[in-house]
PDB file of N, CA and C in Angstrom:
ATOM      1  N   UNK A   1     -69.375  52.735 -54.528  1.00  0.00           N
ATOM      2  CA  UNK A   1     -70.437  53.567 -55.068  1.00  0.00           C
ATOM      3  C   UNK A   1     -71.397  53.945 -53.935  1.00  0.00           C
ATOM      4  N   UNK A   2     -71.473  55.534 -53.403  1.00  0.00           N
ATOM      5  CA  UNK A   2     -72.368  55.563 -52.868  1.00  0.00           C
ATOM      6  C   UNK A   2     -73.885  56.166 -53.296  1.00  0.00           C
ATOM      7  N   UNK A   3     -74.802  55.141 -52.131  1.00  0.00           N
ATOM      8  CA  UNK A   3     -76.195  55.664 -52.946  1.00  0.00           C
ATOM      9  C   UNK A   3     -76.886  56.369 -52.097  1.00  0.00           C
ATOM     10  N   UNK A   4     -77.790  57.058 -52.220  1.00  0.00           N
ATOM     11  CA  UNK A   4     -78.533  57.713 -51.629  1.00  0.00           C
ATOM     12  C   UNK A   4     -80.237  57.502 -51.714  1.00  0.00           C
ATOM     13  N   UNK A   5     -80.434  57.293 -50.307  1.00  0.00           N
ATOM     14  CA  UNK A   5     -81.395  56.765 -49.982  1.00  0.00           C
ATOM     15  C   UNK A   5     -82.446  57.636 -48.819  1.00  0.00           C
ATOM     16  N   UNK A   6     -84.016  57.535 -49.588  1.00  0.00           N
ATOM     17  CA  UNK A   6     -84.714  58.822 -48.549  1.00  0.00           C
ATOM     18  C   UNK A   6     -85.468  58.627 -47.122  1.00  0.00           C
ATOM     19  N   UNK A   7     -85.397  57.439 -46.960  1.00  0.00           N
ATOM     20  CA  UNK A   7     -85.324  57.047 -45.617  1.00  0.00           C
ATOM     21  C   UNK A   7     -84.907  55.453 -45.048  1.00  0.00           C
ATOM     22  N   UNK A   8     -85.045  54.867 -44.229  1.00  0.00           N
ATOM     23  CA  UNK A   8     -84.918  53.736 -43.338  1.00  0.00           C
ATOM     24  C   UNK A   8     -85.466  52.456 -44.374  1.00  0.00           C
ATOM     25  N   UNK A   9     -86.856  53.043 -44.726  1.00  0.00           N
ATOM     26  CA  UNK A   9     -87.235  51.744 -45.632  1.00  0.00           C
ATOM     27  C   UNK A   9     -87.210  51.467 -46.421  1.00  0.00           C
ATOM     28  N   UNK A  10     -86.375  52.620 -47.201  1.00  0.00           N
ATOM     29  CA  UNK A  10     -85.864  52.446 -48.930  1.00  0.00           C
ATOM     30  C   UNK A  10     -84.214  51.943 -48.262  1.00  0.00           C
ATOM     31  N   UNK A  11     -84.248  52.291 -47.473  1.00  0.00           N
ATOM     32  CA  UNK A  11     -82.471  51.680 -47.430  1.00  0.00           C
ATOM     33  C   UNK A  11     -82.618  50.401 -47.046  1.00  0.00           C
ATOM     34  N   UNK A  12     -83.572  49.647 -46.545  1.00  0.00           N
ATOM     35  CA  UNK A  12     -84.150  48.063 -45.863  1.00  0.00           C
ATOM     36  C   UNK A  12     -84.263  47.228 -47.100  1.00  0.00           C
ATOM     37  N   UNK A  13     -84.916  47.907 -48.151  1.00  0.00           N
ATOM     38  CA  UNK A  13     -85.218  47.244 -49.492  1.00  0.00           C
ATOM     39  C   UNK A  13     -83.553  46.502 -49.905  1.00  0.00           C
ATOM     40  N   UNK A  14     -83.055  47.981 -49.890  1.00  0.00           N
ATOM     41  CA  UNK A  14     -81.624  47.525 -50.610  1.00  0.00           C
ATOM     42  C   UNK A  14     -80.435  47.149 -49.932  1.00  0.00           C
ATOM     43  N   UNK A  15     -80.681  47.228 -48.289  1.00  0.00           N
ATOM     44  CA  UNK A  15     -79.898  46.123 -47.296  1.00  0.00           C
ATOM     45  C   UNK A  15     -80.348  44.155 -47.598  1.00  0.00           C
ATOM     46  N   UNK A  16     -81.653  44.346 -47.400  1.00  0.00           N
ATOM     47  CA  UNK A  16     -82.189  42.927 -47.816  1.00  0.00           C
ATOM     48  C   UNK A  16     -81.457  42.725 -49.230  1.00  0.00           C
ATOM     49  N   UNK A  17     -81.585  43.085 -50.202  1.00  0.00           N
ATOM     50  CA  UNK A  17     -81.131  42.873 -51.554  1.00  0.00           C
ATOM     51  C   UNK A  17     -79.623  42.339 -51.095  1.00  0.00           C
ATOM     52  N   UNK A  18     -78.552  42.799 -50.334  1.00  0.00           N
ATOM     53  CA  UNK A  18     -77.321  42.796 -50.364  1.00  0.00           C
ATOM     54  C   UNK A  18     -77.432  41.377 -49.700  1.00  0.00           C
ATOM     55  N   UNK A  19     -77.898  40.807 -48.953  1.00  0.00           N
ATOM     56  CA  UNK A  19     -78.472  39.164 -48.095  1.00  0.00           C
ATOM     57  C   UNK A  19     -79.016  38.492 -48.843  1.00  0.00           C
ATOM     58  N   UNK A  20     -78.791  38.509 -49.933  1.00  0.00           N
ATOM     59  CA  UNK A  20     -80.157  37.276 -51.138  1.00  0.00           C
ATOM     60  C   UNK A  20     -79.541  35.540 -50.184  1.00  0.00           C
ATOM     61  N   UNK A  21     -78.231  35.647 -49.836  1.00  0.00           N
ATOM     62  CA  UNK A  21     -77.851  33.957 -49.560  1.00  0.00           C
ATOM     63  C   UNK A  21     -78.156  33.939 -48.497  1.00  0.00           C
ATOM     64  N   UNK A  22     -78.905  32.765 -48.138  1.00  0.00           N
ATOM     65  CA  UNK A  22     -79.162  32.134 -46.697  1.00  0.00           C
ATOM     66  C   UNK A  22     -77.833  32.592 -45.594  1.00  0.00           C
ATOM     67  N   UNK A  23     -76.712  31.842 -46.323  1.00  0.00           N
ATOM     68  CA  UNK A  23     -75.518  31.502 -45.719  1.00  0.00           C
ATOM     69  C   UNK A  23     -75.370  32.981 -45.057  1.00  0.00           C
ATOM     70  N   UNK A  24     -75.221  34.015 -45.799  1.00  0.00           N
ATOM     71  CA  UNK A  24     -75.144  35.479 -45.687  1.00  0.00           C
ATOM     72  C   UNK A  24     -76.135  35.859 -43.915  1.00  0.00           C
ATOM     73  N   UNK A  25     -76.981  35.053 -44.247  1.00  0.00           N
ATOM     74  CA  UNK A  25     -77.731  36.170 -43.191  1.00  0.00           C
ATOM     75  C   UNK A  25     -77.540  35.221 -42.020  1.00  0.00           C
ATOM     76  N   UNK A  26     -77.264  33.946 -42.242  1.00  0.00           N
ATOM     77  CA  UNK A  26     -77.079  33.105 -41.190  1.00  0.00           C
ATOM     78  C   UNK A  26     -75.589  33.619 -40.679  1.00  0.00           C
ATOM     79  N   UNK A  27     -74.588  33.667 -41.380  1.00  0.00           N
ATOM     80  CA  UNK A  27     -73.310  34.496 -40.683  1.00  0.00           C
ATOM     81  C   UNK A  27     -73.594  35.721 -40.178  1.00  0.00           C
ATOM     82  N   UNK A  28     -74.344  36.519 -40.711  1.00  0.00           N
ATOM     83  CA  UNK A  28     -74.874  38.087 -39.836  1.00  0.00           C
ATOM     84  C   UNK A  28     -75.367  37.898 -38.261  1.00  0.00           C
ATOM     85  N   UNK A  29     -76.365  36.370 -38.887  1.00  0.00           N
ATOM     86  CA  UNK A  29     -77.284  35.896 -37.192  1.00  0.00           C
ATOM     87  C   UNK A  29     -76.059  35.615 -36.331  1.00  0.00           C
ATOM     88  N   UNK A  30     -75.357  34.983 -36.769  1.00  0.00           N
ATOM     89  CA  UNK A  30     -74.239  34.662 -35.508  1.00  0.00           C
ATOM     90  C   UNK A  30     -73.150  35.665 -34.782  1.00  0.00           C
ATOM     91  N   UNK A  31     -73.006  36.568 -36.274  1.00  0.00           N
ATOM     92  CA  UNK A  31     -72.273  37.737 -35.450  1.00  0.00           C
ATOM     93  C   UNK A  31     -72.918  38.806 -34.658  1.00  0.00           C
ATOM     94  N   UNK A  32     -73.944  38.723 -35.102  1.00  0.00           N
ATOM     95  CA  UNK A  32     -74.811  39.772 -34.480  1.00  0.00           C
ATOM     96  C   UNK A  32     -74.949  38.795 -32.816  1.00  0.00           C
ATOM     97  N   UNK A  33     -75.677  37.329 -33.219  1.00  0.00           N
ATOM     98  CA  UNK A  33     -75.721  36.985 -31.964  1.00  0.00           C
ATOM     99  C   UNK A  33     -74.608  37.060 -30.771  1.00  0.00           C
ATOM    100  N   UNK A  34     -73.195  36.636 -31.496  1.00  0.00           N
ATOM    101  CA  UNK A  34     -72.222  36.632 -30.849  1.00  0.00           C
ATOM    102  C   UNK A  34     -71.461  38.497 -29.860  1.00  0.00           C
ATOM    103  N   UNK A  35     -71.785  38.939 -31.029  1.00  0.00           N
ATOM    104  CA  UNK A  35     -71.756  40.345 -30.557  1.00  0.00           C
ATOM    105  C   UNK A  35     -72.904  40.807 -29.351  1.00  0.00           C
ATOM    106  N   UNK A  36     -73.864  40.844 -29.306  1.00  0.00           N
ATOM    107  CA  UNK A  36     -74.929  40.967 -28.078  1.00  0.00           C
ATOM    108  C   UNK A  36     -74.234  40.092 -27.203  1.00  0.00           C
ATOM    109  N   UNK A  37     -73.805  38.575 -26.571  1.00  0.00           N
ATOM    110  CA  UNK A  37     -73.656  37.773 -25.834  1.00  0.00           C
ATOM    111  C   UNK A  37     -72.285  38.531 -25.064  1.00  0.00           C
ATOM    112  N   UNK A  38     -71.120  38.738 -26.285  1.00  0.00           N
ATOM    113  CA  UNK A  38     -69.963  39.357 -25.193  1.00  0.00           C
ATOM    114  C   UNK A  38     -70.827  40.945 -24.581  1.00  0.00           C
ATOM    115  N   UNK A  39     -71.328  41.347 -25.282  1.00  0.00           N
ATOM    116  CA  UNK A  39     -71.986  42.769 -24.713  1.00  0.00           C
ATOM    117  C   UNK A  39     -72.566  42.824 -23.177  1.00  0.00           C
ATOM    118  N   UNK A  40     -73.493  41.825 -23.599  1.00  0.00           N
ATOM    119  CA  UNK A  40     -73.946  41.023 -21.921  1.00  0.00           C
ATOM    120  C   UNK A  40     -73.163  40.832 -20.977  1.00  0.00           C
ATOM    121  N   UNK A  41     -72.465  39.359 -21.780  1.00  0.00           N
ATOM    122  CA  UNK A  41     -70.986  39.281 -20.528  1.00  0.00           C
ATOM    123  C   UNK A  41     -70.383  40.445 -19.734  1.00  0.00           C
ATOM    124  N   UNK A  42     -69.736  41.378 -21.147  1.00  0.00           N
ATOM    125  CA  UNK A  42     -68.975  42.047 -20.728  1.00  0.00           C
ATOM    126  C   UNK A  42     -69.961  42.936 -19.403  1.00  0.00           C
ATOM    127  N   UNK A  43     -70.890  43.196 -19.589  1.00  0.00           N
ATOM    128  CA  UNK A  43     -71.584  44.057 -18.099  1.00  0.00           C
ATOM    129  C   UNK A  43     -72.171  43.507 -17.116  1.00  0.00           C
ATOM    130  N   UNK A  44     -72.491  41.722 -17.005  1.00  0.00           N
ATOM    131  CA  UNK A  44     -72.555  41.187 -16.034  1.00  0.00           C
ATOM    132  C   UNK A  44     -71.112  40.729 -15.075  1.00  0.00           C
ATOM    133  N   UNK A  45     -70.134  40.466 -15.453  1.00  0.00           N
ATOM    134  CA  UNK A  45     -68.361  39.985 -15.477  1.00  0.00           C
ATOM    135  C   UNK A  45     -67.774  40.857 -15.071  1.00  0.00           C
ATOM    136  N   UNK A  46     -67.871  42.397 -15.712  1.00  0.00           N
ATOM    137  CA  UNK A  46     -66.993  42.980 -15.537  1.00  0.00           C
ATOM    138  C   UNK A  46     -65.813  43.037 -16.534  1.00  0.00           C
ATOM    139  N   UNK A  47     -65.750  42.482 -17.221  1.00  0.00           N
ATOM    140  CA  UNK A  47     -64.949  41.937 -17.921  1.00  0.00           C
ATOM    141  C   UNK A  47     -64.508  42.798 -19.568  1.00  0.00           C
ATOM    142  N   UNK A  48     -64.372  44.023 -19.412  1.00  0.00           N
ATOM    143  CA  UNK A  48     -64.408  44.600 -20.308  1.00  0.00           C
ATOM    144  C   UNK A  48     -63.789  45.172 -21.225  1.00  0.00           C
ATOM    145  N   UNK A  49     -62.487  43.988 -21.658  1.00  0.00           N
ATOM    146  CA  UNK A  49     -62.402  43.756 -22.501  1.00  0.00           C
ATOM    147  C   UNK A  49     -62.934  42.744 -23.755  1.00  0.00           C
ATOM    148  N   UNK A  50     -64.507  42.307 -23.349  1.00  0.00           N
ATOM    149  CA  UNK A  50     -65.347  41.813 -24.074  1.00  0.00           C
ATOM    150  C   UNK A  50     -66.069  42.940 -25.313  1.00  0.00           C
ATOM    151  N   UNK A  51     -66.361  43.889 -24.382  1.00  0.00           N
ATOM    152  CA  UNK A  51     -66.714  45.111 -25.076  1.00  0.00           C
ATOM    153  C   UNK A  51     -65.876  45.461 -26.512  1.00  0.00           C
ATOM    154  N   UNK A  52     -64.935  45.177 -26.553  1.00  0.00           N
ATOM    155  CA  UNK A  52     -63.616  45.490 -27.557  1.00  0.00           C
ATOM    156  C   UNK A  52     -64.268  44.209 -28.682  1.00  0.00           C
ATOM    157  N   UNK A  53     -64.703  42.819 -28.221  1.00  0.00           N
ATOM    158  CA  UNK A  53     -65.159  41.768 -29.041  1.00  0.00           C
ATOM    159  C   UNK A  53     -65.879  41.778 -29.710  1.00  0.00           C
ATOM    160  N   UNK A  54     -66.793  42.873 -28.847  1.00  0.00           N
ATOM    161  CA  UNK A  54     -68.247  42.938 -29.670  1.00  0.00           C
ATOM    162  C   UNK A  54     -68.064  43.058 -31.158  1.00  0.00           C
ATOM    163  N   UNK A  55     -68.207  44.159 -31.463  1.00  0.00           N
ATOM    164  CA  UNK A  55     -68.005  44.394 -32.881  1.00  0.00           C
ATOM    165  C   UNK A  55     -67.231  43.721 -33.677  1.00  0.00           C
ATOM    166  N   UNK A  56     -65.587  43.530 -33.011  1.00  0.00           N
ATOM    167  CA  UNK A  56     -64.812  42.590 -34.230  1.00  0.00           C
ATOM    168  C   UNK A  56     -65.232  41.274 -34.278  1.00  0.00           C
ATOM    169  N   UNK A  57     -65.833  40.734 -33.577  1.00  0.00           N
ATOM    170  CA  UNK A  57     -66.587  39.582 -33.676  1.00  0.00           C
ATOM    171  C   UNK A  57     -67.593  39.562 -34.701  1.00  0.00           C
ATOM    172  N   UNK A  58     -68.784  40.554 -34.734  1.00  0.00           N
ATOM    173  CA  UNK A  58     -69.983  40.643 -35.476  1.00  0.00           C
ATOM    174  C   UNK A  58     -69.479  41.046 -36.732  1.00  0.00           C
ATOM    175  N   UNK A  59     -68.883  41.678 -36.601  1.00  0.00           N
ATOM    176  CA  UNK A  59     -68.375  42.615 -38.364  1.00  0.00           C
ATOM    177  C   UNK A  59     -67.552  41.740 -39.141  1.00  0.00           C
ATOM    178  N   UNK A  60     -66.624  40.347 -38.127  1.00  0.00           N
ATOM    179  CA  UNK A  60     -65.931  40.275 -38.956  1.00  0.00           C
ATOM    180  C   UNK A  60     -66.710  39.078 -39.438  1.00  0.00           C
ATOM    181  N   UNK A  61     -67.578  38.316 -38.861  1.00  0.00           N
ATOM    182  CA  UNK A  61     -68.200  37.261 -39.724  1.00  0.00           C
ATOM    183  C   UNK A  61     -69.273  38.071 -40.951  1.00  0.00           C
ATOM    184  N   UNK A  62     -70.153  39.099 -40.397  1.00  0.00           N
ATOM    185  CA  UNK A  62     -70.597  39.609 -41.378  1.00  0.00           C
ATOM    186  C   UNK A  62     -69.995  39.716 -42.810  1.00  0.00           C
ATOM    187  N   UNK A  63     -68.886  40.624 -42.360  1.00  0.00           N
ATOM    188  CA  UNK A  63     -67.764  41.264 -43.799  1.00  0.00           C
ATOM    189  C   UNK A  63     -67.264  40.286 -44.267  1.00  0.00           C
ATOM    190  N   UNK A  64     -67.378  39.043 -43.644  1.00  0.00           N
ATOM    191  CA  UNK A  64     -66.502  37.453 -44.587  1.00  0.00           C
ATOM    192  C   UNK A  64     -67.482  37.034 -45.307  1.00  0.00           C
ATOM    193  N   UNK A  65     -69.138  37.491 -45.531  1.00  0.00           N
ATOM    194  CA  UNK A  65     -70.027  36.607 -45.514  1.00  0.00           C
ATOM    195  C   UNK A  65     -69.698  37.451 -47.009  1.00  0.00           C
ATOM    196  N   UNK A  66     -70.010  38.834 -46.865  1.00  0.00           N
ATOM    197  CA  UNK A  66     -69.932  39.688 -47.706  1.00  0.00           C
ATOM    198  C   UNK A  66     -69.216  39.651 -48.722  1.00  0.00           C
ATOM    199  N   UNK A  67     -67.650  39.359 -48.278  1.00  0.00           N
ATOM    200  CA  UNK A  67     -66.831  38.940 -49.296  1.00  0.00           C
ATOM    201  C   UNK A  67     -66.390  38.007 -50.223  1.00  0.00           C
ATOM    202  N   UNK A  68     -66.938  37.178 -49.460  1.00  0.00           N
ATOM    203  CA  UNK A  68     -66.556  35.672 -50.003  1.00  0.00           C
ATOM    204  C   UNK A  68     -67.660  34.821 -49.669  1.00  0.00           C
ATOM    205  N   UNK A  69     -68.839  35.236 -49.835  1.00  0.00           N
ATOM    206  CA  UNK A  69     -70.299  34.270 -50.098  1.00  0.00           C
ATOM    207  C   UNK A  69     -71.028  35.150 -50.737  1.00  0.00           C
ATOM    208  N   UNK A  70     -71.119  36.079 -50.381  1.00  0.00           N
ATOM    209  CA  UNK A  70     -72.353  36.934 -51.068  1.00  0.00           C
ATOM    210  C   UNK A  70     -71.793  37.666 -52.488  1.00  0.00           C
ATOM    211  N   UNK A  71     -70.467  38.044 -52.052  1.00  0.00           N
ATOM    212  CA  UNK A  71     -69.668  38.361 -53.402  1.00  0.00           C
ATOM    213  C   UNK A  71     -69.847  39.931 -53.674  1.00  0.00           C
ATOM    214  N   UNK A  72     -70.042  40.459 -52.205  1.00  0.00           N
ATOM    215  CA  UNK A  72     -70.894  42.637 -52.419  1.00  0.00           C
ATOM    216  C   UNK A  72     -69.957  42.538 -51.441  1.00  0.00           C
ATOM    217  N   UNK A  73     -69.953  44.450 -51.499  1.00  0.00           N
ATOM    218  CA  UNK A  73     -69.151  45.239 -50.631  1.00  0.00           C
ATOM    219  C   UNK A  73     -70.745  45.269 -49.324  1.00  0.00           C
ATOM    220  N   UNK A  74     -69.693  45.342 -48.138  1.00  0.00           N
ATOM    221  CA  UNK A  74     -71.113  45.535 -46.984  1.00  0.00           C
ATOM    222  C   UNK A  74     -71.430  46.858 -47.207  1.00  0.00           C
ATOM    223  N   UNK A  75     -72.686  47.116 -46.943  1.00  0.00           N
ATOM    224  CA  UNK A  75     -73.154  48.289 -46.765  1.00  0.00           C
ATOM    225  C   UNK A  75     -73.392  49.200 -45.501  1.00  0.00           C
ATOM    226  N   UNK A  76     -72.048  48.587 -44.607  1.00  0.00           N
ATOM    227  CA  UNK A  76     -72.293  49.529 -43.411  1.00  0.00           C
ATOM    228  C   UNK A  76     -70.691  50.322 -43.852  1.00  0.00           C
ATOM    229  N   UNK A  77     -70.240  50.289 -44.991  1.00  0.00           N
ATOM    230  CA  UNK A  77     -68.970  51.105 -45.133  1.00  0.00           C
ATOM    231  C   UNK A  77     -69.688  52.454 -46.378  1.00  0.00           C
ATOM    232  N   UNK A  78     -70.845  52.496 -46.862  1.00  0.00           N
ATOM    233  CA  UNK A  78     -71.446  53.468 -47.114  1.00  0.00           C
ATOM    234  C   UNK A  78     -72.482  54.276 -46.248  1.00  0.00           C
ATOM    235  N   UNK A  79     -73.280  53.102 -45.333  1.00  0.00           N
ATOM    236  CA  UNK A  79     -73.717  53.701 -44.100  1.00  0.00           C
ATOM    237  C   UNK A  79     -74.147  52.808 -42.811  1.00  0.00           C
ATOM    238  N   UNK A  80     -73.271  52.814 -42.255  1.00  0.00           N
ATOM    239  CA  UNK A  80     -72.925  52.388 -41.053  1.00  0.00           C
ATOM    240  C   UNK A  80     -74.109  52.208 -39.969  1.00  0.00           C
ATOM    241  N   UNK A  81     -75.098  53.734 -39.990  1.00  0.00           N
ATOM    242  CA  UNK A  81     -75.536  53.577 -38.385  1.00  0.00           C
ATOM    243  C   UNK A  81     -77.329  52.886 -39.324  1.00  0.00           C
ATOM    244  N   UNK A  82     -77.473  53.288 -40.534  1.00  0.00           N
ATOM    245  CA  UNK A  82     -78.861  52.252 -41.193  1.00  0.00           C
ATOM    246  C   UNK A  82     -78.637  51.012 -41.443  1.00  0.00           C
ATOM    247  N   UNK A  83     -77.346  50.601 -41.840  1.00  0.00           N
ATOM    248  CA  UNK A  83     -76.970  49.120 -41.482  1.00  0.00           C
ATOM    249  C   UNK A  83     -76.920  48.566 -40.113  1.00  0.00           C
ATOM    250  N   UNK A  84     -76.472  49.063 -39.368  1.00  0.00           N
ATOM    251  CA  UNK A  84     -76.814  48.643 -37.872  1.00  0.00           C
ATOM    252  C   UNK A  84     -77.694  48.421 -37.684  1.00  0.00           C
ATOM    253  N   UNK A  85     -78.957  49.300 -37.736  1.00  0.00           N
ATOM    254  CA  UNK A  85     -80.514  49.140 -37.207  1.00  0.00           C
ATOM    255  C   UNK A  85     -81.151  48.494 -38.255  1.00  0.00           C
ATOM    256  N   UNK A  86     -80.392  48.057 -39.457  1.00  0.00           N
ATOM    257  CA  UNK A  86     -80.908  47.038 -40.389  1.00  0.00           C
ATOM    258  C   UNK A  86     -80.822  45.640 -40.092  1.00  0.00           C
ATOM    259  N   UNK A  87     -79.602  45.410 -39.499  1.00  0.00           N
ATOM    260  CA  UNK A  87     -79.011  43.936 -39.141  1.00  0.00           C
ATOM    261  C   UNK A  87     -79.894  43.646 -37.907  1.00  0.00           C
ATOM    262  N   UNK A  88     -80.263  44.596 -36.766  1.00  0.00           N
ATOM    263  CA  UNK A  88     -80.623  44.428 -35.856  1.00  0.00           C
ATOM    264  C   UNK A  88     -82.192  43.709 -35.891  1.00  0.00           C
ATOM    265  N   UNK A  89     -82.494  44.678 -37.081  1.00  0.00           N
ATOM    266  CA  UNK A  89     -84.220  44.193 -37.482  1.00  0.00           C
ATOM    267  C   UNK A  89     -83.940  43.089 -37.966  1.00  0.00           C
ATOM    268  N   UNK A  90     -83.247  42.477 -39.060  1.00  0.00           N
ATOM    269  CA  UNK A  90     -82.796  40.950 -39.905  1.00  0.00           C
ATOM    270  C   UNK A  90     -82.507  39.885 -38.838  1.00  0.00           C
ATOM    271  N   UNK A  91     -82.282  40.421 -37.749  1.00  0.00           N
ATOM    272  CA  UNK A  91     -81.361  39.729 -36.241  1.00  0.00           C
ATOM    273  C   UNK A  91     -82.924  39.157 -35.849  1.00  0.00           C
ATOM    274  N   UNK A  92     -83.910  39.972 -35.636  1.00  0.00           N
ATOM    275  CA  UNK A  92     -85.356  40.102 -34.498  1.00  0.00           C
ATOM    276  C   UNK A  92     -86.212  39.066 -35.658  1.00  0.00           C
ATOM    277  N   UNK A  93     -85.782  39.453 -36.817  1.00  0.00           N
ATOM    278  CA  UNK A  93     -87.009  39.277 -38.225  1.00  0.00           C
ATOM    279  C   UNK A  93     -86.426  37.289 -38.123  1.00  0.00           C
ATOM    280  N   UNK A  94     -84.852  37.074 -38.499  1.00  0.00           N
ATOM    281  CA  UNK A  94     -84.823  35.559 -38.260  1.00  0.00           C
ATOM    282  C   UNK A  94     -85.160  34.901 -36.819  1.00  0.00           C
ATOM    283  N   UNK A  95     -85.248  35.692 -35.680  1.00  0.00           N
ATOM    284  CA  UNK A  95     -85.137  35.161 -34.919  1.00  0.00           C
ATOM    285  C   UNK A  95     -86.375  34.562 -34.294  1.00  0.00           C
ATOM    286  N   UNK A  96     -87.335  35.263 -35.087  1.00  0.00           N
ATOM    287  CA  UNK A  96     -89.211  34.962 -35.241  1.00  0.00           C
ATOM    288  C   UNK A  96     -88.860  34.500 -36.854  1.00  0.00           C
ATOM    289  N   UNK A  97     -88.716  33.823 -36.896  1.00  0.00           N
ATOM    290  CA  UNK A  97     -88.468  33.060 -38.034  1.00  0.00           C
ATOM    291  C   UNK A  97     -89.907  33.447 -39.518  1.00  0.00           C
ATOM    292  N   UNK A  98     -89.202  35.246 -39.232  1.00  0.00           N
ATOM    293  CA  UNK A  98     -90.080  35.886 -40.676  1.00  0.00           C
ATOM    294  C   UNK A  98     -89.265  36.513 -41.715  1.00  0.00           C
ATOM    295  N   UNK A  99     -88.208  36.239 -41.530  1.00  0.00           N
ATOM    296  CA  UNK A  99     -87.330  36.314 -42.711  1.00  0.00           C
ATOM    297  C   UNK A  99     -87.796  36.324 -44.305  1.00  0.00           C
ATOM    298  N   UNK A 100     -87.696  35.212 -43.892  1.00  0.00           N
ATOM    299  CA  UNK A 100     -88.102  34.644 -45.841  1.00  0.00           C
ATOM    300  C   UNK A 100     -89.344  35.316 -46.055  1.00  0.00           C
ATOM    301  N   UNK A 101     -90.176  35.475 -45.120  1.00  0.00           N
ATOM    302  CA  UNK A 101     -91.227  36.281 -45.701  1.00  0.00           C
ATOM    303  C   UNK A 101     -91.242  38.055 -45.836  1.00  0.00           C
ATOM    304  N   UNK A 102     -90.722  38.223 -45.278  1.00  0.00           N
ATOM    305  CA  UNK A 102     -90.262  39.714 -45.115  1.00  0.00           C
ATOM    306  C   UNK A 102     -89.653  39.859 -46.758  1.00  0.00           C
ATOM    307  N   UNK A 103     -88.424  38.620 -47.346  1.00  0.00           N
ATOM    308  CA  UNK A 103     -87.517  38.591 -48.779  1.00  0.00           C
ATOM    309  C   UNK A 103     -88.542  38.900 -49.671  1.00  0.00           C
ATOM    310  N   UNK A 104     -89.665  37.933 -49.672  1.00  0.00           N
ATOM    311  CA  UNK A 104     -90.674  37.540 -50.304  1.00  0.00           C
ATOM    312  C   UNK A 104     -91.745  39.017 -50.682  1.00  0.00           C
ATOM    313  N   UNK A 105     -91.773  39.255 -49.399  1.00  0.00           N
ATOM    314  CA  UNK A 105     -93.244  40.871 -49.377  1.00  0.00           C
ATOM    315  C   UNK A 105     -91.587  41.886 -50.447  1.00  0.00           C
ATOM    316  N   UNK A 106     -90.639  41.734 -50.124  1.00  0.00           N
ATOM    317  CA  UNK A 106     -90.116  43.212 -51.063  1.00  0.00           C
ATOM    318  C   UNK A 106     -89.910  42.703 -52.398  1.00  0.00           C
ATOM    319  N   UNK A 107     -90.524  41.808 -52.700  1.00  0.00           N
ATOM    320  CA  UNK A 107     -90.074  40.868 -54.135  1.00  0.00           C
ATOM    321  C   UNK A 107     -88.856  40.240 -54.655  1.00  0.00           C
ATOM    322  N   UNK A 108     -88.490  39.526 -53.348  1.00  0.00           N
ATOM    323  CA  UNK A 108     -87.238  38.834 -53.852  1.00  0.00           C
ATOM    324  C   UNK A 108     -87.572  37.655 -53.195  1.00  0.00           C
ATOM    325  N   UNK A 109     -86.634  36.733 -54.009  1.00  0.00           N
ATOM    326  CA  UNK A 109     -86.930  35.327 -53.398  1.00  0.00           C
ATOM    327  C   UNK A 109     -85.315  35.160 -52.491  1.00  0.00           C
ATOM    328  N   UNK A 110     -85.748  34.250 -51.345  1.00  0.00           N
ATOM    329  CA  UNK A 110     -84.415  34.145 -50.967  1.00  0.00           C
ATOM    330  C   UNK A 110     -83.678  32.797 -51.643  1.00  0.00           C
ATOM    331  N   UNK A 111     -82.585  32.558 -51.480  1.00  0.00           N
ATOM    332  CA  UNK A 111     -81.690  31.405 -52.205  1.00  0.00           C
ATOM    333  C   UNK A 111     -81.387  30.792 -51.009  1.00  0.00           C
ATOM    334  N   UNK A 112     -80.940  29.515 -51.194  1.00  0.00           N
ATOM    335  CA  UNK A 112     -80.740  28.691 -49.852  1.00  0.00           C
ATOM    336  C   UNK A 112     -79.321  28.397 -49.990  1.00  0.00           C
TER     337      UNK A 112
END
């Protein structure tokens, strides 16, 4: 089902909504983390077939979290480049550990 959404922060509302489980965003943190780290590698190394990791690394823990914890379709297969710069903010937001409050200000509680 696709939805349509009129900018960045109506689509943030309903990216957060798709993350209600801890577990969920903690698998996003790692792929996302893991994805930046080969990114790095790959341009300090040389090594670039890291570059190729990036993503199947990040997407695929994401899309497992999706499927089989969170129990939703991801929402970067309706839109891809606001999910990106969504995960990226969820990436910065746990990593200053304002998450739960960020769940909290759009009126959701998070689940552990």
């Amino acid at each position: 089902m696709m939805m349509n959404f009129k900018n960045l922060d109506e689509f943030w509302a309903f990216y957060v909504s798709q993350h209600s489980k801890a577990a969920t965003r903690r698998l996003h943190f790692l792929g996302t983390l893991s994805g930046l780290l080969c990114l790095l590698s790959s341009l300090f190394s040389g090594r670039w077939i890291l570059l190729l990791l990036a993503p199947i690394i990040g997407y695929s823990l994401a899309w497992y979290s999706h499927f089989f914890i969170e129990g939703n379709v991801p929402a970067t297969f309706g839109h891809p480049f606001w999910s990106f710069l969504c995960d990226l903010k969820m990436f910065a937001l746990m990593l200053s550990g304002r998450m739960d409050k960020e769940i909290k200000r759009l009126g959701k509680r998070p689940l552990l």
